[in-house]
Protein backbone atom coordinates (compact mmCIF):
# COMPACT_ATOMS: atom_id res chain seq x y z
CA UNK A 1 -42.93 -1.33 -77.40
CA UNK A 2 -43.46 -3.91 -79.82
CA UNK A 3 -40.03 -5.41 -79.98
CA UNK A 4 -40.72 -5.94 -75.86
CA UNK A 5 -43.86 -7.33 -76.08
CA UNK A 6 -43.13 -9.60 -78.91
CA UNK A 7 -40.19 -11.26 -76.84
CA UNK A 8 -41.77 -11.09 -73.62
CA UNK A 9 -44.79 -13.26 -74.77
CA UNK A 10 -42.35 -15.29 -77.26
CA UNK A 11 -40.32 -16.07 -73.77
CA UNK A 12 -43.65 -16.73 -71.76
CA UNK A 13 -44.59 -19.36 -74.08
CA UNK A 14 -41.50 -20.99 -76.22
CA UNK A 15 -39.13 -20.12 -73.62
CA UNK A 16 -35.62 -18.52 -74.59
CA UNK A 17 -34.58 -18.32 -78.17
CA UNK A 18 -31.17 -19.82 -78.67
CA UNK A 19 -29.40 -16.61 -79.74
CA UNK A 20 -25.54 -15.97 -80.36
CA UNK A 21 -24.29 -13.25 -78.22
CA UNK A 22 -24.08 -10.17 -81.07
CA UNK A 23 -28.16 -11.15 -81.14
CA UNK A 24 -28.73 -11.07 -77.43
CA UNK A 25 -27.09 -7.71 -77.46
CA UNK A 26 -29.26 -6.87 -80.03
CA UNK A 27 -32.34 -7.27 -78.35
CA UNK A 28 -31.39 -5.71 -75.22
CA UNK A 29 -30.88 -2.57 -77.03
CA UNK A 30 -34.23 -2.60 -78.62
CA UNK A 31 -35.57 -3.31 -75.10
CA UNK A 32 -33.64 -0.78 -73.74
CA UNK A 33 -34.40 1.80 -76.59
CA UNK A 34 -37.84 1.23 -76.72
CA UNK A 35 -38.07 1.75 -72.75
CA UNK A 36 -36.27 5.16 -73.40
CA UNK A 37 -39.20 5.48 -75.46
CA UNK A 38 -41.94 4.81 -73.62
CA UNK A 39 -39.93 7.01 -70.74
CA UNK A 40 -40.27 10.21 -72.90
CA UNK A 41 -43.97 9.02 -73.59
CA UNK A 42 -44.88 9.29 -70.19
CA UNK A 43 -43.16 12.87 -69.90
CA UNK A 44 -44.69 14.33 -72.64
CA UNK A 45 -48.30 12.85 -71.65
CA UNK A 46 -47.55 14.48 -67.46
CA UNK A 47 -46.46 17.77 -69.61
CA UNK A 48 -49.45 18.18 -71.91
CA UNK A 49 -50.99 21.10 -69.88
CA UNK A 50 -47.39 22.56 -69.48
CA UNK A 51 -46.56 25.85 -71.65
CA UNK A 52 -44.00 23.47 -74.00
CA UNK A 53 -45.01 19.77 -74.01
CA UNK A 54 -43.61 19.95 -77.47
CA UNK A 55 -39.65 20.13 -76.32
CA UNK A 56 -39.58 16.59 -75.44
CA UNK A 57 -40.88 15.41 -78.84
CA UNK A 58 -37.31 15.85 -80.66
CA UNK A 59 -36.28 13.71 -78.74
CA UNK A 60 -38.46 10.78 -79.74
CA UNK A 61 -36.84 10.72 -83.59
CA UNK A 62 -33.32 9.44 -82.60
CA UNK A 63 -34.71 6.81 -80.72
CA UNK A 64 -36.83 5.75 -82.85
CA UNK A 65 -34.52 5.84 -86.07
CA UNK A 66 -32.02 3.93 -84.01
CA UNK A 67 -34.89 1.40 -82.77
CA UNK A 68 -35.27 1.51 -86.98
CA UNK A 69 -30.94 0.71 -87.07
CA UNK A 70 -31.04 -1.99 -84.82
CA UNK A 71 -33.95 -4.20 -86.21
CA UNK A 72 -33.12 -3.30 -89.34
CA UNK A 73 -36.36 -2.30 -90.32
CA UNK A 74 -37.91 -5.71 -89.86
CA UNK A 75 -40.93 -6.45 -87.26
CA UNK A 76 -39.98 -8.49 -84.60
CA UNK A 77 -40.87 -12.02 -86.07
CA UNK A 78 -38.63 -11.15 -88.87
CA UNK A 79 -36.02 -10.31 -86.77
CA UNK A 80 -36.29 -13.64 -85.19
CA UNK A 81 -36.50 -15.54 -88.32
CA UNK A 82 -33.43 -14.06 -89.34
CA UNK A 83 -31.35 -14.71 -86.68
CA UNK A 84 -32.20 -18.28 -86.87
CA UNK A 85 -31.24 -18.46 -90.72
């Protein structure tokens, strides 16, 4: 959840970046696709004693090649220094 934590503490100290609305949609969807994430995470680590823990891992690769799309492969600072170029 890097993306998240990166803007949460950005938020808690500079307050909200000035973004245009295409970037504010942006970051949502990181949010939200890095909480998607973290969701399946959390399943896999309650199914670990569970016959097929495993299932749940193909579904980790989309998300995180879309997480990958989104930022465009750039860690969040980047991605913030971009959108204010």
């Amino acid at each position: 959840m890097k993306y998240t934590k990166f803007f949460a503490g950005y938020i808690n100290t500079q307050g909200s970046p000035n973004l245009q609305p295409d970037q504010f949609k942006q970051l949502m969807n990181l949010i939200h696709l890095e909480g998607q994430l973290a969701a399946i995470d959390k399943i896999i680590e309650k199914l670990k004693n569970i016959d097929s823990p495993h299932k749940y891992e193909m579904f980790k690769t989309p998300l995180i090649k879309q997480i990958d799309e989104v930022s465009k492969g750039l860690s969040p600072a980047e991605l913030l220094q971009s959108w204010s170029e």
